[in-house]
Every structure is written in C-alpha cells, then in structure tokens.
Protein backbone atom coordinates (compact mmCIF):
# COMPACT_ATOMS: atom_id res chain seq x y z
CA UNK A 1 19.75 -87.57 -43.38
CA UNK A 2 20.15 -86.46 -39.75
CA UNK A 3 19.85 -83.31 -37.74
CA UNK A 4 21.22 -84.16 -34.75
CA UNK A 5 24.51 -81.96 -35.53
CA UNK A 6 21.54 -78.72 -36.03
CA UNK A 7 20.02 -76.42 -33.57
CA UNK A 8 16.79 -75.28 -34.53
CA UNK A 9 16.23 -71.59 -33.75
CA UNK A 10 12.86 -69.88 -34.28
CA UNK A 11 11.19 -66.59 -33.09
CA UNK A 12 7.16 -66.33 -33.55
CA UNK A 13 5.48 -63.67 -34.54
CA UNK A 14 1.81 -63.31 -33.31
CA UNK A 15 -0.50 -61.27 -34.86
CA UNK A 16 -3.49 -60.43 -32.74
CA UNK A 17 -6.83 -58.77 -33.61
CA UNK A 18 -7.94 -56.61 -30.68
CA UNK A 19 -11.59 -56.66 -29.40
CA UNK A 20 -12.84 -53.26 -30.01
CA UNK A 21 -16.45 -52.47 -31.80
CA UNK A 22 -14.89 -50.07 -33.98
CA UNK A 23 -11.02 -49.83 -36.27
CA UNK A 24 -7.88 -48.27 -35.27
CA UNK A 25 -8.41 -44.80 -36.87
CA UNK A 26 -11.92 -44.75 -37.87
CA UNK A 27 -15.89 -45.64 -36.92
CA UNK A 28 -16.33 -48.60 -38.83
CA UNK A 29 -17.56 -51.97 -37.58
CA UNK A 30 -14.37 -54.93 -36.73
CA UNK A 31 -17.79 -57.38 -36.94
CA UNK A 32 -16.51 -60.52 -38.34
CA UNK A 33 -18.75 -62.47 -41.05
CA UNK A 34 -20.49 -59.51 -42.43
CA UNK A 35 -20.93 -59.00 -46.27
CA UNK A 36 -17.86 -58.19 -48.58
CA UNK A 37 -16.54 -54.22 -48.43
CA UNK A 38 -19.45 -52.96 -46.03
CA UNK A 39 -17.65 -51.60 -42.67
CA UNK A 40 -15.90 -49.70 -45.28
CA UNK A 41 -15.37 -45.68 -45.44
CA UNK A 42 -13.21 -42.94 -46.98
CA UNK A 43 -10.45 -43.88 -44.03
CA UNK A 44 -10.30 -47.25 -44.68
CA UNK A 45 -10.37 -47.22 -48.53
CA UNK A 46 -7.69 -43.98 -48.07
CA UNK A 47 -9.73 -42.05 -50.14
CA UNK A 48 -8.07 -38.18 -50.61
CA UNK A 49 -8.26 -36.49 -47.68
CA UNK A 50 -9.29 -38.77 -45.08
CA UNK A 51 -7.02 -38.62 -42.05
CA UNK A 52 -6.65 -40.99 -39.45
CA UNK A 53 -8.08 -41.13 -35.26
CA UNK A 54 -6.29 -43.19 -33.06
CA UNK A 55 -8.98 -45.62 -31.48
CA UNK A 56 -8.39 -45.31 -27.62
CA UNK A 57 -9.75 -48.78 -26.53
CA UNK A 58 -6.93 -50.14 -29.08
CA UNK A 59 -4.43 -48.85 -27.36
CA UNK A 60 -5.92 -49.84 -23.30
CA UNK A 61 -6.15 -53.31 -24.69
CA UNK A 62 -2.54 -53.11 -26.34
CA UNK A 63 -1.45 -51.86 -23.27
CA UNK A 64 -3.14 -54.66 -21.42
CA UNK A 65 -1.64 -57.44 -23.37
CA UNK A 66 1.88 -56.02 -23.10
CA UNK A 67 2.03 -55.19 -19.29
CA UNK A 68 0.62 -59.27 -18.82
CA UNK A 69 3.43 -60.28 -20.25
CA UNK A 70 6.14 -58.19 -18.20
CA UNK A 71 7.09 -56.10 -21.08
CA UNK A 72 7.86 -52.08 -20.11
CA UNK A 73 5.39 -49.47 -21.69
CA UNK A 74 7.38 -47.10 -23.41
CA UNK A 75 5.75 -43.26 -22.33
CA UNK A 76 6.04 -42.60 -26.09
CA UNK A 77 5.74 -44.27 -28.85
CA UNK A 78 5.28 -43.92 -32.77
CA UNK A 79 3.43 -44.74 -35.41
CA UNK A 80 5.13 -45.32 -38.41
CA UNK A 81 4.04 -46.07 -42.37
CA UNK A 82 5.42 -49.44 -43.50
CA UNK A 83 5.48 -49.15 -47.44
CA UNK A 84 4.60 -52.01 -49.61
CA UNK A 85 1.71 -52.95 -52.04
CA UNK A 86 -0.50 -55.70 -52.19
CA UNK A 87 -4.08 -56.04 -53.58
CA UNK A 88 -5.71 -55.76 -50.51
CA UNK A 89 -3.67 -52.77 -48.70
CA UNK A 90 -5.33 -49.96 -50.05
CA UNK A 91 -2.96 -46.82 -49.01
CA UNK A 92 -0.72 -48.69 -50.31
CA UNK A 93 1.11 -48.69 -46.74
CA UNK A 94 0.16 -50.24 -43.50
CA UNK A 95 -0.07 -47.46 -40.39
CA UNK A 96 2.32 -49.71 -37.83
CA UNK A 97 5.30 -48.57 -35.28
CA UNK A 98 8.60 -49.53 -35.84
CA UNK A 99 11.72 -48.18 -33.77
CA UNK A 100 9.44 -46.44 -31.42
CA UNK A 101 6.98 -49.23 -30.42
CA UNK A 102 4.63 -49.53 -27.59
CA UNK A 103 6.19 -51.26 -25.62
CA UNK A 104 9.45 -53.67 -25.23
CA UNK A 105 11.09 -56.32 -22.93
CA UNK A 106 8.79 -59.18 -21.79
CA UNK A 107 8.97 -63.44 -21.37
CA UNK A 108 6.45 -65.68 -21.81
CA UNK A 109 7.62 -69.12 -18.77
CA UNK A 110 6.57 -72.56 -20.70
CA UNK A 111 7.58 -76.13 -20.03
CA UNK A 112 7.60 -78.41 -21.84
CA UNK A 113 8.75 -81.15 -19.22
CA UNK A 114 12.14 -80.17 -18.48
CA UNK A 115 11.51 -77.53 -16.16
CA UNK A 116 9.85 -74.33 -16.57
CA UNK A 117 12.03 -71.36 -18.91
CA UNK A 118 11.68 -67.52 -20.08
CA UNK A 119 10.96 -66.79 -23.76
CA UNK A 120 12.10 -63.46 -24.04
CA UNK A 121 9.54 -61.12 -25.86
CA UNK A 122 11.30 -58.73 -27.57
CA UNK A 123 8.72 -56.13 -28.53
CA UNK A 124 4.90 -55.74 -28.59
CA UNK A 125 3.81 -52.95 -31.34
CA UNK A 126 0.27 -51.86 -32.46
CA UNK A 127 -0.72 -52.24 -36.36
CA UNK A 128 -3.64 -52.12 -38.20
CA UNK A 129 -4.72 -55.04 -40.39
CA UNK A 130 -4.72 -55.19 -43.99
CA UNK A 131 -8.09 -56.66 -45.87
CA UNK A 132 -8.19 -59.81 -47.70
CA UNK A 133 -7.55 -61.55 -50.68
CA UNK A 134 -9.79 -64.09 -51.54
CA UNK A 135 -8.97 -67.15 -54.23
CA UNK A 136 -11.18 -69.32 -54.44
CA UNK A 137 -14.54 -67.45 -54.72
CA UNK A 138 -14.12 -66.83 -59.07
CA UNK A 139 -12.15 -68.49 -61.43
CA UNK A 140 -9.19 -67.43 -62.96
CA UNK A 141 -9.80 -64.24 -60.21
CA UNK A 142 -8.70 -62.78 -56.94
CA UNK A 143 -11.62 -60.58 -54.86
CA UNK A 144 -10.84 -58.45 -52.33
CA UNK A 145 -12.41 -57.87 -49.36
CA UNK A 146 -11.50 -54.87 -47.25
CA UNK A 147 -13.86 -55.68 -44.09
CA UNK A 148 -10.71 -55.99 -42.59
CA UNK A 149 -8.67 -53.76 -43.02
CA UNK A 150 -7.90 -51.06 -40.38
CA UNK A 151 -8.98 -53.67 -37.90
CA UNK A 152 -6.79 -52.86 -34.53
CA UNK A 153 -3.61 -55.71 -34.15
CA UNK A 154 -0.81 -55.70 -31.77
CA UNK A 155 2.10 -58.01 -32.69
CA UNK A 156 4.28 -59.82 -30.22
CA UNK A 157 7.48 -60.54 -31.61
CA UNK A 158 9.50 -63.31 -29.58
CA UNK A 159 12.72 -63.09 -29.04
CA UNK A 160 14.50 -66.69 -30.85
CA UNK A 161 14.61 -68.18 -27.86
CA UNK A 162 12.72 -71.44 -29.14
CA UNK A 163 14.53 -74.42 -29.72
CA UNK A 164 11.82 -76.79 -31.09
CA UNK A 165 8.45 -76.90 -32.54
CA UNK A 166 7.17 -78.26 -28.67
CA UNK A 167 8.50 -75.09 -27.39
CA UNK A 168 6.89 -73.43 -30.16
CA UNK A 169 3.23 -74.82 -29.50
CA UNK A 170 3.64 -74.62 -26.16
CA UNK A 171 4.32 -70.65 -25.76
CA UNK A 172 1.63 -70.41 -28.49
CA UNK A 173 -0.73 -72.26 -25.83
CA UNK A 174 -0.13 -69.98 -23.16
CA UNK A 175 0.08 -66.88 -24.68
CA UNK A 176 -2.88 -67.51 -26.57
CA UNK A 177 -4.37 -68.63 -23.17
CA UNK A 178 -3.29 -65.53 -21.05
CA UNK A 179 -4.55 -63.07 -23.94
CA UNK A 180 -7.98 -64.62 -23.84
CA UNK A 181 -8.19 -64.28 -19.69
CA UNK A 182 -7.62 -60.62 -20.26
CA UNK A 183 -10.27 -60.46 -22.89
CA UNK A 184 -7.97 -58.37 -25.61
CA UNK A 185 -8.93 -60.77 -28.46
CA UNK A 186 -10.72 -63.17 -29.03
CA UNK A 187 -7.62 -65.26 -30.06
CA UNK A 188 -9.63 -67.32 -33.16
CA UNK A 189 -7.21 -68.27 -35.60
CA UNK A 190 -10.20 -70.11 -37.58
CA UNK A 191 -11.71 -66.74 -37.71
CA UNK A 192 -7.98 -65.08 -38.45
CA UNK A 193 -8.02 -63.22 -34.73
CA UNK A 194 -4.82 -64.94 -33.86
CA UNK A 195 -2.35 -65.24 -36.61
CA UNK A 196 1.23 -67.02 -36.72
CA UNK A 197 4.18 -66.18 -38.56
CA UNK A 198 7.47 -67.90 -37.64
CA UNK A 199 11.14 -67.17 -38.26
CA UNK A 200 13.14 -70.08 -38.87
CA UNK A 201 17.17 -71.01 -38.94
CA UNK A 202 19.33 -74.18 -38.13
CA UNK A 203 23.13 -74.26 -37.28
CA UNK A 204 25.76 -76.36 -35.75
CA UNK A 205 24.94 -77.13 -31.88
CA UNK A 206 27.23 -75.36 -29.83
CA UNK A 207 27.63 -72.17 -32.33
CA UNK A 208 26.10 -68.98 -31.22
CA UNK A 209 25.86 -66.98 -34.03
CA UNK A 210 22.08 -67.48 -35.95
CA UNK A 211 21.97 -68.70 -39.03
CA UNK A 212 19.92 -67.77 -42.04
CA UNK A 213 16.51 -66.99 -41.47
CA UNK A 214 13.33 -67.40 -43.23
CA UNK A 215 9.58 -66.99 -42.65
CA UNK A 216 6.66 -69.66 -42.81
CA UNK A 217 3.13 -68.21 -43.21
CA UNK A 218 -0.40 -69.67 -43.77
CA UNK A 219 -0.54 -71.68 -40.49
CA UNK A 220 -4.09 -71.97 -39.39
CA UNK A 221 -3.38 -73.86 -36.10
CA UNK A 222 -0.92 -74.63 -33.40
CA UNK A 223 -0.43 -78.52 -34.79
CA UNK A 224 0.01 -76.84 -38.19
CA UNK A 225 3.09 -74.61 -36.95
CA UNK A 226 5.15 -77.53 -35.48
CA UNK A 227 4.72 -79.46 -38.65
CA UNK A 228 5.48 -76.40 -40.56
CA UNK A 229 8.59 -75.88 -38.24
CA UNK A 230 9.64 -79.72 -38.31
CA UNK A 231 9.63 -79.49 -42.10
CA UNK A 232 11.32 -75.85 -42.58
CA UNK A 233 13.92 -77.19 -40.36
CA UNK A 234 14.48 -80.44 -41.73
CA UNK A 235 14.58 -78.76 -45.42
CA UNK A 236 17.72 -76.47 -44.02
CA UNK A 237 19.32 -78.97 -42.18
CA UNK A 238 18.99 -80.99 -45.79
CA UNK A 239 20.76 -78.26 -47.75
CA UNK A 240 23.41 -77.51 -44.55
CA UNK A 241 24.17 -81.16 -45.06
CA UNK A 242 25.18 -80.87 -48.70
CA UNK A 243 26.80 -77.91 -48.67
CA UNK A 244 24.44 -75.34 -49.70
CA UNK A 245 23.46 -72.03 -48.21
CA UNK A 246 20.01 -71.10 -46.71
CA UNK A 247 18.43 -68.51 -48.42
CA UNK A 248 16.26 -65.69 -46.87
CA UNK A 249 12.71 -66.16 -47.74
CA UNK A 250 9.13 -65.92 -46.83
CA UNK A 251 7.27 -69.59 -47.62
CA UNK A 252 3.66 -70.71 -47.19
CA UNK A 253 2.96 -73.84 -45.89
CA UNK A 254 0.60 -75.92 -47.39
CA UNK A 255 -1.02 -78.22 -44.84
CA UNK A 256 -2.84 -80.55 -46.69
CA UNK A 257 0.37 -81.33 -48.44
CA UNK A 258 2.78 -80.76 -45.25
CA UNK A 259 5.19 -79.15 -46.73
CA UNK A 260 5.96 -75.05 -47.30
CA UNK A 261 6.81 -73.65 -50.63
CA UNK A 262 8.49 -70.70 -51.78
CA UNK A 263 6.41 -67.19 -51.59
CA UNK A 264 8.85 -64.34 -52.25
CA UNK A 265 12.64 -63.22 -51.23
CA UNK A 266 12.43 -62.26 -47.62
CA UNK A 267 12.00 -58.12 -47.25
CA UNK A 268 14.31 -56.38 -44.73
CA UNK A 269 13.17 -53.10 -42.85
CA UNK A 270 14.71 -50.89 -45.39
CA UNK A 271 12.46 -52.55 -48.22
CA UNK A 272 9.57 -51.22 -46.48
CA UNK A 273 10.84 -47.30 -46.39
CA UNK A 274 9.57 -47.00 -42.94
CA UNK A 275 8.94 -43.42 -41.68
CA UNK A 276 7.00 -41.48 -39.44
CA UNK A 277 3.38 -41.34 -40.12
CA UNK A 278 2.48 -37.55 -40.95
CA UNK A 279 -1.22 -37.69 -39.60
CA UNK A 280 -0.57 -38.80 -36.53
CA UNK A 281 1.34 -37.38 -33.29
CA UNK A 282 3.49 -39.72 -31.10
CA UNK A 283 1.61 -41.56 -28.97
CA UNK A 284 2.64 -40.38 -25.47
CA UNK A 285 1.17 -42.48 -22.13
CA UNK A 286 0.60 -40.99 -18.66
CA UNK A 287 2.35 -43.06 -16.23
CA UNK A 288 -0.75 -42.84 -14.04
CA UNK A 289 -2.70 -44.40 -16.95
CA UNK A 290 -0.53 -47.19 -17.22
CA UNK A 291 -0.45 -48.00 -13.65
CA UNK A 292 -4.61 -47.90 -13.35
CA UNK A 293 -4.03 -50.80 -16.59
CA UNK A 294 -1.97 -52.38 -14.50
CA UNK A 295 -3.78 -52.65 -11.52
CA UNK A 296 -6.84 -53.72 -13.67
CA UNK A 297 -5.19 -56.80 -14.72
CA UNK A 298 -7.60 -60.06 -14.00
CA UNK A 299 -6.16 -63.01 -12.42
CA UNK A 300 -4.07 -64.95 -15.07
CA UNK A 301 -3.61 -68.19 -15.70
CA UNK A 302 -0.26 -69.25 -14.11
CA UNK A 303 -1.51 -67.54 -10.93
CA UNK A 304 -5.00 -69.07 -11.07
CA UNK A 305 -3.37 -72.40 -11.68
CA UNK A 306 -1.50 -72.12 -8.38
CA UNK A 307 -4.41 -71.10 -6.17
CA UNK A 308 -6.51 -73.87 -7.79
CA UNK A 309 -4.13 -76.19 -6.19
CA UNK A 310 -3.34 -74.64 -2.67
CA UNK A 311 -7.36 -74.23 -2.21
CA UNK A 312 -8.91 -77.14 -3.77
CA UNK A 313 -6.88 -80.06 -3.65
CA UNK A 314 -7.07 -81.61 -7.00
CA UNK A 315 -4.25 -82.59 -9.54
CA UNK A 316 -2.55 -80.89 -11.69
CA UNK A 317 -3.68 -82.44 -14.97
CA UNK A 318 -7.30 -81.31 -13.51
CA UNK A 319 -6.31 -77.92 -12.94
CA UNK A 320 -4.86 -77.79 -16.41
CA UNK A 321 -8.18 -78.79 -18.24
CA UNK A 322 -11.01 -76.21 -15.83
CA UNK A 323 -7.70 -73.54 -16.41
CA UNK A 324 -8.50 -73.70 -20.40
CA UNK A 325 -10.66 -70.76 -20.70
CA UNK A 326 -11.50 -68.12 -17.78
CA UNK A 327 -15.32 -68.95 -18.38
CA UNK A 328 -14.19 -72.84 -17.67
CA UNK A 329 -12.27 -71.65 -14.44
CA UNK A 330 -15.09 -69.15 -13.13
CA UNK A 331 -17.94 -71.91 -13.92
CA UNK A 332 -15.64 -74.76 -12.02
CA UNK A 333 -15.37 -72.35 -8.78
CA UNK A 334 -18.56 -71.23 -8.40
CA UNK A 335 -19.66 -74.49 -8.44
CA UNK A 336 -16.71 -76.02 -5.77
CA UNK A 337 -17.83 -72.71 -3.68
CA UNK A 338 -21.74 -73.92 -3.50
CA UNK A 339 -20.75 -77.45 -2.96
CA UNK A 340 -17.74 -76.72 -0.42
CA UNK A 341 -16.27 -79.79 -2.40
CA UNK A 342 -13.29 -79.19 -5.25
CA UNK A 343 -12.99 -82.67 -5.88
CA UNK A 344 -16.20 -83.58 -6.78
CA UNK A 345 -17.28 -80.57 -8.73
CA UNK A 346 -13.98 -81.48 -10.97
CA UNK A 347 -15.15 -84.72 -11.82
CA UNK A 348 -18.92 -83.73 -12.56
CA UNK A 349 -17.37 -80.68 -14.63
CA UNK A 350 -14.61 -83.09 -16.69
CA UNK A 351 -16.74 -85.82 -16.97
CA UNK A 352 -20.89 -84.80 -17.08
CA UNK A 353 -20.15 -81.63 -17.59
CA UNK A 354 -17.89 -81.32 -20.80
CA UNK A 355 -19.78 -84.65 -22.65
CA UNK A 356 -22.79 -82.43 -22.96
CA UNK A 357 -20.89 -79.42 -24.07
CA UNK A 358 -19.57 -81.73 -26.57
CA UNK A 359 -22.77 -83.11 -27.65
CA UNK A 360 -24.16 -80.10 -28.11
CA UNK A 361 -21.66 -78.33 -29.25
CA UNK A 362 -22.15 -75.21 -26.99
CA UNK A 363 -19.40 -73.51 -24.88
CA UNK A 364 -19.49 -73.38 -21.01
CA UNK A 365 -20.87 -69.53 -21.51
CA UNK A 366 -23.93 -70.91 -23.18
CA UNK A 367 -24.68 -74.13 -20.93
CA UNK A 368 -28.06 -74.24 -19.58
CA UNK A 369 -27.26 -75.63 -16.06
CA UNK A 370 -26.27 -72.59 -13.90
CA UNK A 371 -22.98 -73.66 -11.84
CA UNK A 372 -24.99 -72.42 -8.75
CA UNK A 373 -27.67 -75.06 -9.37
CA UNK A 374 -24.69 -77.59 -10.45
CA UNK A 375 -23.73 -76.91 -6.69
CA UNK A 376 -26.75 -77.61 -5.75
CA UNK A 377 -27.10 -80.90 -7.20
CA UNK A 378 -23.58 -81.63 -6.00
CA UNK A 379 -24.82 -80.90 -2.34
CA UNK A 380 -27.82 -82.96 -2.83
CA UNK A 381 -26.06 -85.97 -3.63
CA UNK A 382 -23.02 -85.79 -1.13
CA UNK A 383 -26.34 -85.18 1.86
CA UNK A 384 -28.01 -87.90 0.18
CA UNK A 385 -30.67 -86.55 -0.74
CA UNK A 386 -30.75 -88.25 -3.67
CA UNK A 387 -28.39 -91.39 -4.94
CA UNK A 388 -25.69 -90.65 -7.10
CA UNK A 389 -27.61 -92.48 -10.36
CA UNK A 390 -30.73 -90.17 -9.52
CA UNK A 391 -27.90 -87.07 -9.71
CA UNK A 392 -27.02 -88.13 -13.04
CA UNK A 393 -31.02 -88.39 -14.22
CA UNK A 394 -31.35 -84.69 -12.78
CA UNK A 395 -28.06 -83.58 -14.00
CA UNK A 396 -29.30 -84.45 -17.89
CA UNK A 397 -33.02 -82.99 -17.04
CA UNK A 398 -31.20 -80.15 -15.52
CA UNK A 399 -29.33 -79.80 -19.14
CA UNK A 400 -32.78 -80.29 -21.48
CA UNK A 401 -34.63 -77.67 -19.12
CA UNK A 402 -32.58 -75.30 -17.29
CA UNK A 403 -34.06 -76.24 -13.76
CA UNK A 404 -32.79 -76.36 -10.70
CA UNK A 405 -31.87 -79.53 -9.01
CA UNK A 406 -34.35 -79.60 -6.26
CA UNK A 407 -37.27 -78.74 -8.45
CA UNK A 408 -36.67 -81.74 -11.09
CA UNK A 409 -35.82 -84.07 -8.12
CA UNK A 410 -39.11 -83.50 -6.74
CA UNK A 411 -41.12 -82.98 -9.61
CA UNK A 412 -39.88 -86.21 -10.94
CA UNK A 413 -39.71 -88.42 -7.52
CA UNK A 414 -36.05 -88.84 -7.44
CA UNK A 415 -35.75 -87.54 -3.55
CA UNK A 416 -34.15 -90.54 -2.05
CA UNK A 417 -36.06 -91.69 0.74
CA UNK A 418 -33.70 -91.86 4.43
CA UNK A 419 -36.74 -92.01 7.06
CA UNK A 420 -36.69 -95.20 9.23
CA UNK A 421 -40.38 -96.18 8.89
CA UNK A 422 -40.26 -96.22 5.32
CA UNK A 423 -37.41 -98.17 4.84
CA UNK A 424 -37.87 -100.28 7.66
CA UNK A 425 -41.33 -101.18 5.82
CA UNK A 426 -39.70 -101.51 2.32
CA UNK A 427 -36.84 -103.75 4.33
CA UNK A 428 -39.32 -106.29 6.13
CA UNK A 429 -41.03 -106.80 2.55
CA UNK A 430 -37.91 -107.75 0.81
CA UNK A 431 -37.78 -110.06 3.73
CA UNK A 432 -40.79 -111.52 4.10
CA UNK A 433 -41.07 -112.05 -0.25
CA UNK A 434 -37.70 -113.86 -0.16
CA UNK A 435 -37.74 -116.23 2.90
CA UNK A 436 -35.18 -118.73 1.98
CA UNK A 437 -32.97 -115.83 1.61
CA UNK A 438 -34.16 -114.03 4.36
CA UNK A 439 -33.29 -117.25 6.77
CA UNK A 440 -29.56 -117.95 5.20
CA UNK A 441 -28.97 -114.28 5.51
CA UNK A 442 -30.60 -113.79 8.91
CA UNK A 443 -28.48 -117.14 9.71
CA UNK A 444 -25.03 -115.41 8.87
CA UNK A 445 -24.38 -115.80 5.23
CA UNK A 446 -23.48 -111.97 4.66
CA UNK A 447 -22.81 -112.18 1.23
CA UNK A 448 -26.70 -112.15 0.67
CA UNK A 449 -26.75 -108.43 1.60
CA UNK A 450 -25.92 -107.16 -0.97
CA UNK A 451 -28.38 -109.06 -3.08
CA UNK A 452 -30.95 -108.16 -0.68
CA UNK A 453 -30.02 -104.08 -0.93
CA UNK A 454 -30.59 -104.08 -4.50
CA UNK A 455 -34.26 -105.54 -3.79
CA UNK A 456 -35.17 -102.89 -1.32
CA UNK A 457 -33.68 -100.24 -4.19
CA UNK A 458 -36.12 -102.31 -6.73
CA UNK A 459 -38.90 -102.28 -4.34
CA UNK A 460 -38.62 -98.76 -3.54
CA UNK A 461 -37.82 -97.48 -7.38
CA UNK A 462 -34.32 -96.62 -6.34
CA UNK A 463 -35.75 -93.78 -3.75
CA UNK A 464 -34.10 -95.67 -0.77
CA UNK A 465 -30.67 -94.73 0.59
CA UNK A 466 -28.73 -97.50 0.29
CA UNK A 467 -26.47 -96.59 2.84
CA UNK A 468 -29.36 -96.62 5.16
CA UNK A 469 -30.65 -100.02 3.92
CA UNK A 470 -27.25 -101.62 4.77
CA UNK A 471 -27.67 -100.28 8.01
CA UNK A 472 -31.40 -101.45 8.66
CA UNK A 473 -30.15 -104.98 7.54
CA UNK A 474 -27.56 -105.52 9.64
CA UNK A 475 -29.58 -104.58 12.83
CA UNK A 476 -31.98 -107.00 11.56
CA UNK A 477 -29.23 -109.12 11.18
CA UNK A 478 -28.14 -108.44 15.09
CA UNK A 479 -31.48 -108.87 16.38
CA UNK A 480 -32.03 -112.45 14.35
C-alpha cells in the first residue's frame, strides 16, 4: 500500500496545566504527587451550593501564553459549561469557554528544514481539568482520584495547518519550549502538565476540502505523537485505498503496541449542550491590563536564539542545545559574561558541563558549580593560570564541593607555575638528567622538544606552563 496520492492533515490540541498554587475557582492545592482526593473541597467535588471564584493568576498566565504566541485577547470572554459525564468529572460538566474564548488568532514559525512557516493557532481558551481515572491500582476496578480536578488549563487549538508528523513534533518542541520560558506551566507531560490530543484526516494531494477527521489520545510524548500520527494516517490512507469511508472517532493509542484503537464515536459541539455558565460573569479584560502582560513578556526563545548568535559567535546547533530551557540559556551567559569568551564557555557547558548533569541526574537549576565561579575557572585557564587538564581536576572538585575555582586550585596545588626562575630551574634539571638528549636537542634535532616539555611537566607535577617551557627551551636552544 502507498500514500503518496494522500495529504496528511492534522491540527493539535494542547492541553496545558497552568502554574498557580491554588485551582481555577477555588483554594485548593494544584500540588502534584500528593495523596488520593486530599486538595479536595465542596467546589471541587460540586457539592450543593458551592459556587465558583475565578482564580486571577489563571487568567495573567492564560493571558501570557496567548499574547507569546501573537494571538489577540478578546476584552471579553465567557465561560461556558461543556456537558458530558465521566467517572472522574464530578459536576458532571467541565467549566470551559467555547464561542467566546480568551483569546483567538495566533502562529506558532517551525522548520523543519525547508524553510521556516506559520502554524496558524486558531484559538487559546481557559478550562479547568477533570480528575483521574486510575486502572491499574485494583483489580477488576477503576479509582478515582479528583486531586486534579479544577486544576487551571488553557488549550491551544492549532489551526490544521500540519502536514506531517515532523511538523507535528516540531511545533510541539517549540511551543512547549516558549511556554516554559514564560514560566506558565511547567510543560511535564510525564507528570500530565502538557497533554496532546491530535485531529487527524488524509485526502487526495491537490484537493482542498478536509477530509474526515478523527482524534488520537493517550500520547505521553512527542516521539509517541508522530508514531501515533504515522499510523492513524497510514490506517486512513488503507481504507481510502479500498474504497471505504473514514469514520469520525476518538482512538487511544497504545504505545507499547504502536498502534491506536477505537475509544468512542467522535462528539461534536452540540453533544456537549454547551451554554453559558450561570455562576460566573463574562470575563471582561482592561486593555491597560493586557498591555502591562504584554510588556512583561521575558525574552523568548526565537529572539534569544538570534542574539546568541549576533553576540557570541557560536553555531547554530550550539545555540540550539544552551536555548533548551531558559535556566540552560541564563546559566550559559552568565558564564560567557565572566569569561568574556562565548566559545569556550559553550564547549565546557555541552561537554563538562551537561556529563555531570547527566551523571547525576540533576538539572542545571540544581548544579553545584555557580556559572560565576564556572567563569572563573574559564578565566583561569585561558590566563594560564592553570593548564587546561588542571581545569578539568578543579572543574570535577568544583562539582563534589561547590567551591570556587581559585580556592580548590590553591588548596590543592594546581596553580600552574609561569615565573622564569622556577622554570628555568625545573628546565636545566630536565637537562642536565638527560644529557644525551640534552646534546642532540641542543645540537638541532627539534623533534626532542617535545619529549623534553613533557619531562619538565613530570618534574614539576604538571604546575609548569607549558607554553612557557617551549619558550625557555628554545632560548636554550639559541644560546647552545
């Protein structure tokens, strides 16, 4: 079978849990991890008579989100009950907004290698979440855990601009990457912060209209939504093949199996009896408001990339690993500032840097080594101060204590040693033990300098500058 006649058409929609201590419309904790059904109350287990309080720190960091990517704050929205039951939905509605969201007309750029282009973003709308079911925890039995529910979301809905699962992972990657530089979420799908669900449809290349939709959910990571789109695809473009129409339908895809299965017949909006939610007013924005958001905005990553490379000089694979998280970015300038060298705190940060993040499994916002004593050590070793093997000896003492550079390079005698009397003694010793090689060298046989440079280093216990050493031996070399 092949799908090179078929178009693959998909709009995402990301779910996002907002980083506020508290739920949309009550006090309760959004702590993840904490035991089953305690950051409960009468709101969120819609107990008679408990009315809802819009949380105002939802709505800054909605607002946040949706003015980073370029979409237009609407100066009044509404929130709107979303009818359907489920286990773990408790009203048995979800508060959301429908045709009055919070905001509406935005793009995402990605490329993918052919060239940078817009995903349209058609709407970003503020939810709250719903708890959850959990399977495997008794047998024969679902428990439900409503921790989560009421928990503050915004949902960006794409526009079905994306034409393969590559698009798809990369405008996952860079939303997911420009949400976490304006510190909204904290974007974890392991932890369910960041959730995917993805509309799907193939038809002929060349036709315009869409074809039949339907949804994939259950993807736990980026990889896991291009397979799930490669094989949703592939299924449609199966049945197009043979004659046999696409139905609308919500699947779950089963990773370990890679492949999706059949959940339920796809709802419309009418299924859901949408209508204005009684208990609470229209949301309605002053303009002033939204313009203080906007000016409030952090530095994001496209425009942080770009500076990166206009200031520092490095390449643009670099710039795309110390871009990864803001905490990566902030760490890798602070330490090119102190240095006054880009280039080289790159390669300590890519190479020394990130092995011992990785070996201990910490993130940059935990590492020991301050990036103004990383600078330090930079500095030390471009002066030459100390060699560039002593910098890596610091750099891991610098790791197991937390100590400046200068402190552990003199407490531990790794100061490399540039006066001219003590190398010139350490120099005439070398000599003087190695006479045969002393007189060839001494003679003109150059090649022996090197060999004689690493005896001064052994001598001196690798204190000496070796640039310094060449220099004393070629003088000696002059004068013989």
């Amino acid at each position: 079978m092949s799908d090179t006649g078929y178009e693959m058409v998909v709009g995402l929609e990301v779910h996002v849990q907002l980083k506020t201590r508290s739920k949309a419309f009550c006090g309760c904790s959004t702590d993840f991890g904490a035991a089953p059904n305690v950051n409960t109350c009468p709101i969120c287990l819609a107990l008679p008579g408990a009315l809802p309080v819009l949380n105002e720190r939802a709505v800054e960091l909605a607002a946040r989100a949706a003015i980073a990517i370029g979409c237009t704050i609407n100066p009044m929205s509404v929130f709107a009950r979303k009818n359907y039951f489920y286990p773990d939905l408790p009203k048995g509605y979800q508060i959301s907004q429908f045709d009055q969201p919070l905001a509406t007309g935005g793009s995402v750029a990605i490329d993918t290698g052919g060239g940078a282009r817009e995903i349209g973003v058609a709407r970003v709308h503020m939810e709250e979440d719903a708890g959850k079911s959990i399977h495997d925890r008794y047998p024969a039995a679902t428990a439900i855990d409503l921790n989560r529910a009421g928990v503050p979301l915004i949902e960006i809905v794409s526009e079905p601009d994306i034409r393969s699962s590559k698009e798809a992972g990369a405008y996952l990657r860079i939303l997911r990457q420009t949400l976490h530089y304006l510190g909204v979420s904290d974007v974890s799908m392991e932890e369910g912060s960041l959730r995917v669900d993805a509309n799907v449809s193939a038809r002929p290349r060349g036709e315009q209209r869409l074809g039949t939709k339907t949804e994939v959910k259950n993807m736990n990571t980026f990889s896991g939504v291009e397979r799930a789109l490669e094989f949703e695809f592939a299924r449609q473009c199966a049945l197009l093949e043979r004659g046999e129409p696409v139905s609308q339908q919500t699947l779950l895809w089963d990773g370990g199996k890679g492949e999706a299965r059949v959940s339920r017949t796809k709802e419309g909006s009418d299924d859901y009896r949408y209508f204005p939610e009684p208990d609470l007013r229209p949301l309605v924005l002053d303009p002033k408001w939204v313009a203080e958001i906007r000016a409030s905005l952090p530095e994001l990553p496209a425009d942080r990339k770009q500076r990166f490379a206009a200031e520092y000089a490095i390449a643009a694979e670099e710039i795309e690993q110390l871009t990864v998280s803001p905490q990566l970015a902030d760490y890798f300038e602070s330490v090119a500032r102190v240095a006054g060298d880009g280039k080289s705190a790159a390669n300590w940060i890519m190479g020394e840097v990130q092995a011992a993040l990785n070996a201990s499994g910490t993130s940059i916002g935990e590492f020991m080594v301050r990036p103004a004593d990383m600078g330090q050590l930079l500095t030390m070793i471009r002066d030459g101060l100390v060699s560039h093997a002593a910098g890596k000896r610091i750099f891991a003492l610098m790791v197991e204590s937390g100590k400046p550079a200068a402190q552990i390079a003199h407490d531990a005698g790794l100061l490399q040693v540039g006066d001219e009397p003590s190398l010139g003694q350490w120099v005439d010793e070398v000599l003087a033990e190695n006479p045969q090689e002393a007189r060839r060298y001494l003679a003109g046989e150059r090649k022996l300098q090197g060999v004689l440079v690493g005896l001064v280093m052994k001598k001196s216990a690798g204190k000496a500058d070796p640039k310094r050493v060449n220099q004393l031996l070629m003088s000696r070399a002059g004068a013989g």
